[in-house]
N, C-alpha and C. Protein backbone atom coordinates (compact mmCIF):
# COMPACT_ATOMS: atom_id res chain seq x y z
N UNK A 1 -6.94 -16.98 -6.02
CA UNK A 1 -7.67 -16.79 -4.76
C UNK A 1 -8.98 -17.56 -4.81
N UNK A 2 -9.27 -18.64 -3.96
CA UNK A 2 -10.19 -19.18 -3.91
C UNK A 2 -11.63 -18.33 -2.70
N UNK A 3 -12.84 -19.03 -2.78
CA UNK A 3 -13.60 -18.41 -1.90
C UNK A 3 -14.65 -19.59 -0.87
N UNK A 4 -14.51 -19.20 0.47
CA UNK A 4 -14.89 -20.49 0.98
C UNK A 4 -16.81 -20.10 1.27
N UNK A 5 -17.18 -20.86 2.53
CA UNK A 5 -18.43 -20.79 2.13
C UNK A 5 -19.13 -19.79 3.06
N UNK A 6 -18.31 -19.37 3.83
CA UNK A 6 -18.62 -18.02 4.12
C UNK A 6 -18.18 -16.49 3.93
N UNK A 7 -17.88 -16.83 2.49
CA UNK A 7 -17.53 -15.23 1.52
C UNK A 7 -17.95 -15.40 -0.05
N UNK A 8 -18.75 -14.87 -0.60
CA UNK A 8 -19.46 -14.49 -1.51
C UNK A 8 -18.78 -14.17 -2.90
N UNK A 9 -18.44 -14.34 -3.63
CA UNK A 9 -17.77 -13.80 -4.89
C UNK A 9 -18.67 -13.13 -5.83
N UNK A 10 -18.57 -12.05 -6.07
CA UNK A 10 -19.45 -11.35 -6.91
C UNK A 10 -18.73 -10.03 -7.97
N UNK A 11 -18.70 -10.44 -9.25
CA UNK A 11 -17.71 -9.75 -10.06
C UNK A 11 -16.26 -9.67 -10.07
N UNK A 12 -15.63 -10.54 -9.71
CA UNK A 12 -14.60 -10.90 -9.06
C UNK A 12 -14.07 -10.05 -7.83
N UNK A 13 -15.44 -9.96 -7.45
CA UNK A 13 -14.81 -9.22 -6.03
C UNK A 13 -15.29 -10.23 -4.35
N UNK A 14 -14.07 -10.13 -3.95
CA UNK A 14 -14.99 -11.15 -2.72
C UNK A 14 -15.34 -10.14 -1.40
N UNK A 15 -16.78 -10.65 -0.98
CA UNK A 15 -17.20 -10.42 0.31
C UNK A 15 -17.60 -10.70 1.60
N UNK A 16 -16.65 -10.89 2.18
CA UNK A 16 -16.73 -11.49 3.66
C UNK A 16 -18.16 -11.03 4.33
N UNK A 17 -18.27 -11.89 5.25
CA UNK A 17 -19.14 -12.19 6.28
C UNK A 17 -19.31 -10.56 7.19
N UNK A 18 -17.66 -10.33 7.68
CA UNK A 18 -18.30 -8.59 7.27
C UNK A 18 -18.35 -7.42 6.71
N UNK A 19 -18.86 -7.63 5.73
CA UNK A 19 -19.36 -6.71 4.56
C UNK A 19 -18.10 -6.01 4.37
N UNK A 20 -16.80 -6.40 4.20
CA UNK A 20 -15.46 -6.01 3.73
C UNK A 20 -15.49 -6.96 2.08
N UNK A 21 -14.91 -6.03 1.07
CA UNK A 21 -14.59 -6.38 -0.21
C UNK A 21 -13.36 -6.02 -0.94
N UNK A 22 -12.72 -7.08 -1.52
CA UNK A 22 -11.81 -7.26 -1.73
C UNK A 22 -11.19 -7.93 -2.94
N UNK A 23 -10.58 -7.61 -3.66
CA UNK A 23 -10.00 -8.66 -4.75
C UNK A 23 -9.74 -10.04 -4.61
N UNK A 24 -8.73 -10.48 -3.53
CA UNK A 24 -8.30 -11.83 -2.93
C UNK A 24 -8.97 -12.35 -1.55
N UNK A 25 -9.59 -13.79 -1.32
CA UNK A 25 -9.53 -13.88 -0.35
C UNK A 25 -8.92 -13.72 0.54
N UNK A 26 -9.22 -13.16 1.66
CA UNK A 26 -7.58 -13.55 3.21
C UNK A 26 -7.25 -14.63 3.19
N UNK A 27 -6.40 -15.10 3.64
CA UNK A 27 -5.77 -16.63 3.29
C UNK A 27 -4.81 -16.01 4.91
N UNK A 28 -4.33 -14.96 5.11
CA UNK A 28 -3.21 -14.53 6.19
C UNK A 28 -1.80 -14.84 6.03
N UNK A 29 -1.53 -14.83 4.19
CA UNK A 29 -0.26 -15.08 3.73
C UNK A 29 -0.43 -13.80 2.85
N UNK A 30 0.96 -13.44 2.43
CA UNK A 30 1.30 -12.59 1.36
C UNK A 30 -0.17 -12.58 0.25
N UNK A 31 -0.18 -14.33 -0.21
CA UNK A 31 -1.31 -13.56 -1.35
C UNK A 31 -2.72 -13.05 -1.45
N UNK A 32 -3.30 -13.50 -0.23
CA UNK A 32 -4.46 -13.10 -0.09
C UNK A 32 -4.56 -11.70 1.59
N UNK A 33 -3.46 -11.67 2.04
CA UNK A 33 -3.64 -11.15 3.22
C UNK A 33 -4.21 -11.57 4.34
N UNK A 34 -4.25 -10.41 5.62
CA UNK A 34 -5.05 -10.93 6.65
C UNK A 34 -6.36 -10.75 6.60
N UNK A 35 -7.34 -10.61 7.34
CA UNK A 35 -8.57 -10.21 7.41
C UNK A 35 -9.18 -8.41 7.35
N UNK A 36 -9.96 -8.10 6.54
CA UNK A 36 -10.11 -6.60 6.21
C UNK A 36 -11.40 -6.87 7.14
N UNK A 37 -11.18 -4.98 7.60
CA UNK A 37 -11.52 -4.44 8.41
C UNK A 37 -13.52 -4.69 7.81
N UNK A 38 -13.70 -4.50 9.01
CA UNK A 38 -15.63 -4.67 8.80
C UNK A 38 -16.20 -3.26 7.87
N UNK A 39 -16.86 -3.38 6.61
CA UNK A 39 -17.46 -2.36 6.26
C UNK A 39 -16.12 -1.98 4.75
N UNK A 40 -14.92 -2.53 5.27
CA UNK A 40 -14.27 -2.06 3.78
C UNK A 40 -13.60 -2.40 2.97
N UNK A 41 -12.67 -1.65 1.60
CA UNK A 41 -12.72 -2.07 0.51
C UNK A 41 -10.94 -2.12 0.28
N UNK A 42 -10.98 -2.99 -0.17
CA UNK A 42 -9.10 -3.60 -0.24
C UNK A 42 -9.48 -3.53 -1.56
N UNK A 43 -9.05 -2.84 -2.89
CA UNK A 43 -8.61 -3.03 -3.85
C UNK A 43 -7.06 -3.49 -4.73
N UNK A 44 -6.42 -3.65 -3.79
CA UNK A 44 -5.02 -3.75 -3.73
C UNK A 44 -4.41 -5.20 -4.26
N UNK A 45 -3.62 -5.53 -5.08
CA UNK A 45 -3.92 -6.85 -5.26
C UNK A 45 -2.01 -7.11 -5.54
N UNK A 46 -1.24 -6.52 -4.76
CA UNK A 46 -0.19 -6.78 -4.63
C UNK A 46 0.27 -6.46 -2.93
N UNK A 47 0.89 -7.34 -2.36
CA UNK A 47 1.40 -7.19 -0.88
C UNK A 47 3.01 -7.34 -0.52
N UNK A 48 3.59 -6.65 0.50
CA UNK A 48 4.99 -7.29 0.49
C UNK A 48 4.42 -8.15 2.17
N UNK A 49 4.02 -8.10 2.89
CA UNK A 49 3.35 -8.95 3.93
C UNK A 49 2.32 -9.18 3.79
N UNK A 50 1.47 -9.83 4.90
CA UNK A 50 -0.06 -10.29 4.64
C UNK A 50 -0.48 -9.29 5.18
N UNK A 51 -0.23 -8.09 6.25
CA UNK A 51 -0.77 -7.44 7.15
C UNK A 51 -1.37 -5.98 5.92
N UNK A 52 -0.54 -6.23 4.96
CA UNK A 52 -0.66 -4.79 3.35
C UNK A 52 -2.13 -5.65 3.31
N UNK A 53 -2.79 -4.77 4.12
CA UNK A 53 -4.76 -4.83 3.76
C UNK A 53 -5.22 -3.49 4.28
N UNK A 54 -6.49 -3.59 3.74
CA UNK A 54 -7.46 -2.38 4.68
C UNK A 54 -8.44 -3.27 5.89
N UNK A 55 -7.19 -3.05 7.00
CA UNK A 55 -7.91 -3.14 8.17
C UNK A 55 -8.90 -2.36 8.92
N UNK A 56 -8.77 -1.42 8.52
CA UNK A 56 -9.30 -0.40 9.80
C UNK A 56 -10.98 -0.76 9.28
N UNK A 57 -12.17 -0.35 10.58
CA UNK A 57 -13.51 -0.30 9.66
C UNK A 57 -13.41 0.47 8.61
N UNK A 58 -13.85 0.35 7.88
CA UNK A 58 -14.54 1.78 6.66
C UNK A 58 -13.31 1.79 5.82
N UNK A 59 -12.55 1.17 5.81
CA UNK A 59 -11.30 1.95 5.39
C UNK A 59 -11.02 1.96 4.02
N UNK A 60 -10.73 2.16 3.47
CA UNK A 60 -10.26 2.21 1.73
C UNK A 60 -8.89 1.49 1.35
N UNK A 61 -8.39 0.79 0.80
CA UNK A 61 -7.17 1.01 -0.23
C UNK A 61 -7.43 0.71 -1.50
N UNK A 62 -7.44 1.95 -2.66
CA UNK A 62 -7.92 1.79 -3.82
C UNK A 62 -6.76 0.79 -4.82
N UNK A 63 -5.26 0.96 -4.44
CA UNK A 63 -4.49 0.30 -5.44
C UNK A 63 -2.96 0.18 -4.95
N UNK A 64 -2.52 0.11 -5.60
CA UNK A 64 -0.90 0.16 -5.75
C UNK A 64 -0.36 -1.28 -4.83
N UNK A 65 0.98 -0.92 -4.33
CA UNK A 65 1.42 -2.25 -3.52
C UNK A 65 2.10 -1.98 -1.93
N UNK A 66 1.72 -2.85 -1.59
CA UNK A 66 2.51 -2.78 0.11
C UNK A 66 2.21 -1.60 0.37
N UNK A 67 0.76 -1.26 0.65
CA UNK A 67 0.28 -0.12 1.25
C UNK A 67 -1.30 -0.98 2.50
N UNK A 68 -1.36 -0.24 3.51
CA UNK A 68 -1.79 -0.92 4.82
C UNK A 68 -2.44 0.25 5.49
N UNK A 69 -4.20 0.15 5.87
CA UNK A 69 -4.82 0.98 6.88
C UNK A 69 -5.24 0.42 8.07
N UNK A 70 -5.17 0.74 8.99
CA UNK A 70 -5.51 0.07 10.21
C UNK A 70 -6.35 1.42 11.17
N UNK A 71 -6.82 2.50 10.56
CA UNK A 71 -7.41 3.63 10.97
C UNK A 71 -9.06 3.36 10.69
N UNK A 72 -10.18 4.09 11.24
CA UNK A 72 -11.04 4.02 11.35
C UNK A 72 -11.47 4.93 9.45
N UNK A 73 -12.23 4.62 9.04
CA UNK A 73 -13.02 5.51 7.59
C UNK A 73 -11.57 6.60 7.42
N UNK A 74 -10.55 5.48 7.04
CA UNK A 74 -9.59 6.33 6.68
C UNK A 74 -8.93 5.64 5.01
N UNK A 75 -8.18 6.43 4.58
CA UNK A 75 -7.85 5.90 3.19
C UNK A 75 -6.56 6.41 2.51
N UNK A 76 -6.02 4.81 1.65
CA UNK A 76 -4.44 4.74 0.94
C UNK A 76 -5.32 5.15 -0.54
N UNK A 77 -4.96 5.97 -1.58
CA UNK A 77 -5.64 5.88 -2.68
C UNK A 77 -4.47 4.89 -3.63
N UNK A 78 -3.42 4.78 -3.72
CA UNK A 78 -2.55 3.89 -4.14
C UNK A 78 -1.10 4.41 -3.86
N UNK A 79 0.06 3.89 -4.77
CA UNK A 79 1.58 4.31 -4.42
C UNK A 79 1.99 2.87 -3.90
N UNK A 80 2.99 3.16 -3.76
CA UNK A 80 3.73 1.81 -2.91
C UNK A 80 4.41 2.27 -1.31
N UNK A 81 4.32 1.32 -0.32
CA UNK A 81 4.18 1.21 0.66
C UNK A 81 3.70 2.81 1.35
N UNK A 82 2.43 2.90 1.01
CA UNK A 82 2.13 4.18 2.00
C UNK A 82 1.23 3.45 3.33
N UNK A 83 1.21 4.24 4.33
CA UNK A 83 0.21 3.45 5.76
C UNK A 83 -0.23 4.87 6.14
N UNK A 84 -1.77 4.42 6.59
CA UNK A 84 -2.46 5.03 7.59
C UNK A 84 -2.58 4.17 8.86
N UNK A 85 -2.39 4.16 9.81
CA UNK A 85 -1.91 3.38 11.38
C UNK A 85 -2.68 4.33 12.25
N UNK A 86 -3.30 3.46 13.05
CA UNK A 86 -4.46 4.14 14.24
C UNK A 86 -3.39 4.02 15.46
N UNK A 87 -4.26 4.36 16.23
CA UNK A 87 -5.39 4.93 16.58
C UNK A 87 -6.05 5.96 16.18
N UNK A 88 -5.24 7.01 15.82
CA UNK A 88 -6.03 8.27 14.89
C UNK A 88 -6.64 7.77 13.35
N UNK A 89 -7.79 7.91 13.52
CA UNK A 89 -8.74 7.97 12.42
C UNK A 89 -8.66 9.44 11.51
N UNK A 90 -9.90 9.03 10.31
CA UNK A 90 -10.19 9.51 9.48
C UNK A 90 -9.06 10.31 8.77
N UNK A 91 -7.87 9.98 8.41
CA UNK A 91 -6.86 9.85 7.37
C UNK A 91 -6.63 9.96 5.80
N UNK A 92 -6.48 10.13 5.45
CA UNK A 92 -5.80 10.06 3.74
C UNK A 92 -4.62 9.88 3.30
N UNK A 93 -3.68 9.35 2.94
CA UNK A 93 -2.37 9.17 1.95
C UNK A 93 -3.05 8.80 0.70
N UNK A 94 -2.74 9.99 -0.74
CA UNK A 94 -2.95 10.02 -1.97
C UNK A 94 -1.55 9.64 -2.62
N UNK A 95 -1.35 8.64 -2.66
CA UNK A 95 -0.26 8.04 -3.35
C UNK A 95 1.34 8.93 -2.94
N UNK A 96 1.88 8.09 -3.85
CA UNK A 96 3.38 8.58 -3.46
C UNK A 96 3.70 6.88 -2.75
N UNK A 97 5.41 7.48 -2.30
CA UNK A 97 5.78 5.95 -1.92
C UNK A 97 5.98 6.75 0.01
N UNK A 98 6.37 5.04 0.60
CA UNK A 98 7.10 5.48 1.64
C UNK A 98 6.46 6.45 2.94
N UNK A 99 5.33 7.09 2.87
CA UNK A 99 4.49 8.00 3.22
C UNK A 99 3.61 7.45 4.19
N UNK A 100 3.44 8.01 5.66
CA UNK A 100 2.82 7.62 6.50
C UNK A 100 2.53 8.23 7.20
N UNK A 101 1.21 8.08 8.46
CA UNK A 101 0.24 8.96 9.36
C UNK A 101 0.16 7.40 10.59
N UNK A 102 0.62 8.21 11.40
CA UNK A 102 0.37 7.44 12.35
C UNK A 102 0.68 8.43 14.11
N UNK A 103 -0.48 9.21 14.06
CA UNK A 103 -0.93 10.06 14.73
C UNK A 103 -1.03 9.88 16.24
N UNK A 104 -1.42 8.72 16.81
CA UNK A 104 -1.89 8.59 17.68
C UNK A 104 -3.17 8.20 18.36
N UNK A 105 -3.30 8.15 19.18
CA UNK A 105 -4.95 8.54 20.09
C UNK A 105 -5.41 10.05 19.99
N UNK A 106 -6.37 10.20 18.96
CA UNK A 106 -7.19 11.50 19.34
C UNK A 106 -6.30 12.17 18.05
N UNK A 107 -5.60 11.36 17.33
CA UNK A 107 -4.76 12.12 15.92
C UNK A 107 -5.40 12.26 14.94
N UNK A 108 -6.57 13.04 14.73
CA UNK A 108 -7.64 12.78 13.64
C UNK A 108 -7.25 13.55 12.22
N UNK A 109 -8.09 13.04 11.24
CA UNK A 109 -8.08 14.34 10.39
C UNK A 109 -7.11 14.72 9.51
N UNK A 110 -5.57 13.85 9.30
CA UNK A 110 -4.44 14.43 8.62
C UNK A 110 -4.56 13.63 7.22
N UNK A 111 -3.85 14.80 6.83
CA UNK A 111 -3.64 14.25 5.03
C UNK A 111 -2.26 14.58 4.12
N UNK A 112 -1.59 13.68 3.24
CA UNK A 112 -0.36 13.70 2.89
C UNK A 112 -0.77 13.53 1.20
N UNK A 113 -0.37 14.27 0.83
CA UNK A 113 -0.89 14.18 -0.63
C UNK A 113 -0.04 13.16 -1.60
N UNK A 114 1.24 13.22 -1.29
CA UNK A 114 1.98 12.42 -2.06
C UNK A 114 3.30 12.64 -2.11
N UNK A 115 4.66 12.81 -2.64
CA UNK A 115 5.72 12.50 -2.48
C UNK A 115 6.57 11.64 -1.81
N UNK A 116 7.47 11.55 -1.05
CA UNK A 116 7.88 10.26 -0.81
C UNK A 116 8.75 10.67 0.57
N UNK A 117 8.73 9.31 1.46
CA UNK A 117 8.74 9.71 2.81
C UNK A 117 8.54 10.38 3.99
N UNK A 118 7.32 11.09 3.60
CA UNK A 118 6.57 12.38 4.37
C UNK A 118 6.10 11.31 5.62
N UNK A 119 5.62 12.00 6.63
CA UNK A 119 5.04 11.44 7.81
C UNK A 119 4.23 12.34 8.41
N UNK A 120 3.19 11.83 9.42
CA UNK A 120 2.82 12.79 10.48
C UNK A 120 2.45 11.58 11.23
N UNK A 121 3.54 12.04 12.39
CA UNK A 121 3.41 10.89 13.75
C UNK A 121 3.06 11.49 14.49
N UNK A 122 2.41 12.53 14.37
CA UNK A 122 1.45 12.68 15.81
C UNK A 122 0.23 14.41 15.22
N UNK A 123 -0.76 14.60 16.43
CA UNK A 123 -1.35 15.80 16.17
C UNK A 123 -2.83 15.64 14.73
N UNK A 124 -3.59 16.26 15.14
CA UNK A 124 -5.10 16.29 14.48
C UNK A 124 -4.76 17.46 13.49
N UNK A 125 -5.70 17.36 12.05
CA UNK A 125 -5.97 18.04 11.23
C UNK A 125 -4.90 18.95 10.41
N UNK A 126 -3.70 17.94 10.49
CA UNK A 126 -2.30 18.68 9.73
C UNK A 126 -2.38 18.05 8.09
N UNK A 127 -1.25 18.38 7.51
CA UNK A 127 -1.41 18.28 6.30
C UNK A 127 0.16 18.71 5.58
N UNK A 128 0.25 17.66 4.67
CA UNK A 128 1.52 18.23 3.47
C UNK A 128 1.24 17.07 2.47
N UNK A 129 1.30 18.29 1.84
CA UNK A 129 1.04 18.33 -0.17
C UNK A 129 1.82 17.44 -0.39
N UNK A 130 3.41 17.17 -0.40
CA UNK A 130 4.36 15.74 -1.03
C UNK A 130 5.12 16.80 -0.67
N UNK A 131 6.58 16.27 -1.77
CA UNK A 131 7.84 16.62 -1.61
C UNK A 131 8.49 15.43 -1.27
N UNK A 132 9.81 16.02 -0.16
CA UNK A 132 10.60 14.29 0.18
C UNK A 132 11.21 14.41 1.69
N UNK A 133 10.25 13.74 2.62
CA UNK A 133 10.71 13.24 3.77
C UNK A 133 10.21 14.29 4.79
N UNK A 134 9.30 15.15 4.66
CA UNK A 134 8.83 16.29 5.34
C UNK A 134 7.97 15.43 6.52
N UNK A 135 7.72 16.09 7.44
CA UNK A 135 7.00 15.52 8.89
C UNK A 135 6.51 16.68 9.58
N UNK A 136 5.31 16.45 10.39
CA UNK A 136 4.37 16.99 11.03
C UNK A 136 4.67 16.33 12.28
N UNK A 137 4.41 16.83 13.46
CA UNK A 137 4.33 16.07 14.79
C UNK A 137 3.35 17.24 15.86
N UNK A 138 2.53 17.51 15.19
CA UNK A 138 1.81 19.01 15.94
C UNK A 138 0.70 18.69 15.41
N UNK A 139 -0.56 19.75 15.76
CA UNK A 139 -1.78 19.51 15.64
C UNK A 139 -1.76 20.93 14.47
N UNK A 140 -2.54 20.68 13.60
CA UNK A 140 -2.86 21.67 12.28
C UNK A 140 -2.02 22.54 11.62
N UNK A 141 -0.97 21.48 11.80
CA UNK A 141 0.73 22.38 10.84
C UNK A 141 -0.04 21.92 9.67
N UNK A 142 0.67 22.89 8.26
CA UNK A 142 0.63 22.60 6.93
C UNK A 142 2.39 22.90 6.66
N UNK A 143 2.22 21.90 5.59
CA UNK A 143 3.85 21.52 4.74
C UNK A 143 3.36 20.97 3.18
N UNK A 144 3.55 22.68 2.18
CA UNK A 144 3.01 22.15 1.16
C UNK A 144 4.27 21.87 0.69
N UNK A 145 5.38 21.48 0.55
CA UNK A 145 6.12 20.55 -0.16
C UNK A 145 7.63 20.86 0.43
N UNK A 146 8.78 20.56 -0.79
CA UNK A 146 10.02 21.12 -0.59
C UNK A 146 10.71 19.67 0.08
N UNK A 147 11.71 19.89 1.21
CA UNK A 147 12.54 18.40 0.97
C UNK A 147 13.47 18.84 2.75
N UNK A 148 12.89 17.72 3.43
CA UNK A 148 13.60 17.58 4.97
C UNK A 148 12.82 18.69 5.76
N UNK A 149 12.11 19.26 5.59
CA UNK A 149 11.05 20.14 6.38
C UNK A 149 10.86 19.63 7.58
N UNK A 150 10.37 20.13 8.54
CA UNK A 150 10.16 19.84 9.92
C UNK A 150 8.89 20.88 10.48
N UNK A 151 7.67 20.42 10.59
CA UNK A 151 6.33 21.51 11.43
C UNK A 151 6.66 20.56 12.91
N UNK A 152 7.12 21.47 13.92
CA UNK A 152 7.38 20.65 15.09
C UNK A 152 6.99 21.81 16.44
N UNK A 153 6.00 22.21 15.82
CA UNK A 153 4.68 23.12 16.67
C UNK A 153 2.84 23.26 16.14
N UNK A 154 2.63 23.45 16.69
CA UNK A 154 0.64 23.59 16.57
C UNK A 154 0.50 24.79 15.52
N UNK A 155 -0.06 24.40 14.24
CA UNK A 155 -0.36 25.66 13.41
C UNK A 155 0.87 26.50 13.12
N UNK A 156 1.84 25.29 12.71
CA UNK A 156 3.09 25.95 12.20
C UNK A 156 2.81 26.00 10.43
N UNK A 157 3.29 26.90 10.02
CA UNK A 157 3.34 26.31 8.52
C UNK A 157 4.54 26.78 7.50
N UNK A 158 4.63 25.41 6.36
CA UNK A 158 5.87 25.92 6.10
C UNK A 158 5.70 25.73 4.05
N UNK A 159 6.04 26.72 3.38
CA UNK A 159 5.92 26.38 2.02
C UNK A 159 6.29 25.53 0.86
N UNK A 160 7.71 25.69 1.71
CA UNK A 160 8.39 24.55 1.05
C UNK A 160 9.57 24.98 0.87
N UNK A 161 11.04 24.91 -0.26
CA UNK A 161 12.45 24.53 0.59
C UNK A 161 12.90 23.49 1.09
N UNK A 162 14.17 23.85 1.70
CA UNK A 162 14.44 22.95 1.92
C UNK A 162 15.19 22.69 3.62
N UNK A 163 15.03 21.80 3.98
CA UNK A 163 15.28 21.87 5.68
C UNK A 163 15.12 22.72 6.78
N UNK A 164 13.89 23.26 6.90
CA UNK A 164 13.15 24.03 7.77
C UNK A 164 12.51 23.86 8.26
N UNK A 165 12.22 24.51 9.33
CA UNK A 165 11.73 24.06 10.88
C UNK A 165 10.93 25.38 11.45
N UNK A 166 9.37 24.90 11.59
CA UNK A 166 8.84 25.81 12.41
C UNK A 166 8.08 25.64 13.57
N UNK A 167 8.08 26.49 14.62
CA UNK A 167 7.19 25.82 15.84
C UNK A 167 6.12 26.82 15.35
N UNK A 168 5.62 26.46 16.93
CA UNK A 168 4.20 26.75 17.54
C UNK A 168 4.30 28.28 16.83
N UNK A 169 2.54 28.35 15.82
CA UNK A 169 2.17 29.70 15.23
C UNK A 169 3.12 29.93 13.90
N UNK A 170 4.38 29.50 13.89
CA UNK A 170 5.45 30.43 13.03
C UNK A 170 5.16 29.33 11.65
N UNK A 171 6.05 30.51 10.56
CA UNK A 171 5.68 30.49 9.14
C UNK A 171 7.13 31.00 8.47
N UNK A 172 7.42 29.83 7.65
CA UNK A 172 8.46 30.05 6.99
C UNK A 172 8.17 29.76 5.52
N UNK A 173 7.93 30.65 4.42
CA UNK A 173 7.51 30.84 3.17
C UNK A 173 8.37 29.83 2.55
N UNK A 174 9.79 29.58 2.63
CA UNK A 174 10.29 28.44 1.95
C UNK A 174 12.20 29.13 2.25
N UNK A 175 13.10 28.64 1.18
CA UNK A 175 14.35 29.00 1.45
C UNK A 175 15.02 28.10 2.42
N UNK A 176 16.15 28.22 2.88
CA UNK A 176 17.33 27.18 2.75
C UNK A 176 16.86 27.18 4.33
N UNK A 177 17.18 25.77 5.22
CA UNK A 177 17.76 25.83 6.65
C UNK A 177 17.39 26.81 7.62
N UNK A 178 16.00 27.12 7.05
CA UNK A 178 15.74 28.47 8.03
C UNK A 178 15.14 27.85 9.42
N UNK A 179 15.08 28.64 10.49
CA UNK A 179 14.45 28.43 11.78
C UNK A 179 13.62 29.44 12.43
N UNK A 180 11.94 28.84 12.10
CA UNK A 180 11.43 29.86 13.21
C UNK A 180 10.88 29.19 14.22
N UNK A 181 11.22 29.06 15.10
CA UNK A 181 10.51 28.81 16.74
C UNK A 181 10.74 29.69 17.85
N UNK A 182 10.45 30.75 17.57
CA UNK A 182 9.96 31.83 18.22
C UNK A 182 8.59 31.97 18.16
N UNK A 183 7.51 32.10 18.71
CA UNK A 183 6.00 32.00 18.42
C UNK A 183 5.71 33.32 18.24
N UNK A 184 4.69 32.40 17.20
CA UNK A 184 4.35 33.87 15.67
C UNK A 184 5.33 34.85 15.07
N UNK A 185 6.38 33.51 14.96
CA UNK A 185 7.62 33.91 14.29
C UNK A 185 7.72 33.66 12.72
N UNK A 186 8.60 34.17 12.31
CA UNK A 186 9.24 34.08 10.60
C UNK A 186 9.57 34.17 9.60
N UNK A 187 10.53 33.26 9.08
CA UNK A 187 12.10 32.95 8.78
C UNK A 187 11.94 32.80 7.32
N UNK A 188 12.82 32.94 6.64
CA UNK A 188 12.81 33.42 5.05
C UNK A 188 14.27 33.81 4.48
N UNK A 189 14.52 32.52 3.15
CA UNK A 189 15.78 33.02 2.82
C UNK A 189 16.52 31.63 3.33
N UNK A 190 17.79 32.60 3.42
CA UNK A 190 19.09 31.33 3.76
C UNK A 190 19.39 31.28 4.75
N UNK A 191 18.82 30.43 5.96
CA UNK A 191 19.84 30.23 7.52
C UNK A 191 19.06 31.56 8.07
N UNK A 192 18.09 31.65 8.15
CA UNK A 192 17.32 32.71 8.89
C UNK A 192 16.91 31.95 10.34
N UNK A 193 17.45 32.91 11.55
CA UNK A 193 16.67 31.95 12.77
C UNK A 193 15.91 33.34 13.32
N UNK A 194 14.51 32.70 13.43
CA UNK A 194 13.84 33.75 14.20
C UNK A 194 13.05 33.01 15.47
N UNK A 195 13.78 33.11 16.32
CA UNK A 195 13.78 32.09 17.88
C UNK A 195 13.22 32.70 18.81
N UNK A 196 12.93 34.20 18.69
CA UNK A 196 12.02 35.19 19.86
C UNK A 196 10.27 35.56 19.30
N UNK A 197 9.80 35.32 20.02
CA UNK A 197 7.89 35.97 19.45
C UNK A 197 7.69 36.60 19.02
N UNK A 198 7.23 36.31 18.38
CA UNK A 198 6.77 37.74 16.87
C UNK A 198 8.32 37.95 15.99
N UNK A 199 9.04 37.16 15.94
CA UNK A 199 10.15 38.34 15.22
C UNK A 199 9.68 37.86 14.08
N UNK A 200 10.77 38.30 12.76
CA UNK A 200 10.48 38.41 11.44
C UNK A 200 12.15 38.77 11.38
N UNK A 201 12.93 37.12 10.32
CA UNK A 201 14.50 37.44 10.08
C UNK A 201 14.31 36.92 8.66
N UNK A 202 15.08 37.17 7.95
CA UNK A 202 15.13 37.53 6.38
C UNK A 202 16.51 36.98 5.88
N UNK A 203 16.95 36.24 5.63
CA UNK A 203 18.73 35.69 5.44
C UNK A 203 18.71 35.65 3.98
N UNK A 204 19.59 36.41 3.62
CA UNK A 204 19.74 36.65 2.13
C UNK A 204 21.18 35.57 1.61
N UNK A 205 21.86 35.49 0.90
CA UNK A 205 22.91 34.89 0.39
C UNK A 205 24.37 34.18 1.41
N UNK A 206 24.32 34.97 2.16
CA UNK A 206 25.94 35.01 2.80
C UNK A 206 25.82 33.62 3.61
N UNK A 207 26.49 32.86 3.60
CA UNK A 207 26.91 31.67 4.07
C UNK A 207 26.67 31.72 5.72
N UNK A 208 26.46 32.68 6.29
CA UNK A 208 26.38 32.96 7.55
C UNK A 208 25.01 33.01 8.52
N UNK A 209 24.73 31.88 9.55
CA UNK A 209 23.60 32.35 9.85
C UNK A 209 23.27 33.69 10.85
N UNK A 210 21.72 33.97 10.16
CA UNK A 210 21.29 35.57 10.88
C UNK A 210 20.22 35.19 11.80
């Protein structure tokens, strides 16, 4: 990576014109990338496109590869291909692969800790710990882990398990295929559906849903 005469090299780090720092110059190819965002820090020094930078202002990417912010003071800490994608700002993906936030307008605030293929495509101030392939699409669901999860209501939350689904208010502790979207509903166990307000269904062993 060379440095031209309007970017600065200092410790082998280069600094553009606006105050963005970076390992490689932009060049707008694979090896140096496109242009980073004003104010931040691309530590990243592997890409599978040129666009794998920290675009957004402020934004962070501390490491790993084919990982990309385009959010406002938002941040990739490393992993391979994780994205934070605006319009919703102030973001986090803590490693893991595959993992992405791309919220919206007015999608502030979410964070994915790590595992692999998690998402939150839409909704402010949600959150899941890792696991594999879990998604948010609501505003302040939590999904601390487990595998095919679904928060697909406001302040749903779900523990973890596996392929469960909660709406608006409801809470499913973890266990197989359960369903609560009944509001301030929930589901626990095996194939539990609790689909009316307020209920509370419990599915124990039997192959059958309750």
């Amino acid at each position: 990576c060379g440095i031209s005469n309007s970017q600065l090299q200092v410790a082998g780090l280069f600094v553009g014109t606006n105050n963005a720092v970076s390992f490689c110059k932009p060049d707008g190819i694979v090896t140096g990338g496109t242009q980073r965002g004003a104010y931040s820090v691309d530590l990243q020094m592997y890409r599978a496109i040129a666009a794998n930078v920290a675009h957004g202002t402020y934004s962070v990417i501390c490491g790993g590869r084919g990982n990309w912010v385009t959010s406002t003071a938002s941040i990739v800490v490393g992993g391979l291909g994780n994205s934070v994608r605006g319009p919703g700002n102030y973001a986090a993906v803590v490693g893991g692969q595959n993992n992405y936030i791309s919220a919206g307008a007015g999608g502030d605030y979410n964070f994915i800790g790590g595992g692999y293929g998690n998402a939150i495509s839409a909704g402010s101030g949600s959150f899941i710990g890792g696991g594999y392939a879990n998604s948010s699409s609501k505003d302040y669901a939590s999904l601390s882990g487990g595998r095919y999860n679904a928060a697909i209501g406001a302040y749903a939350a779900i523990g973890g398990g596996y392929g469960n689904t909660a709406s608006e208010y409801a809470m499913i502790p973890g266990g197989y295929t359960n369903f609560a979207t009944g509001t301030y509903s929930m589901a626990a166990g095996y194939a539990a559906s609790a689909i009316h307000p307020g209920a509370f269904v419990w599915g124990d062993s039997d192959s059958n849903r309750v």
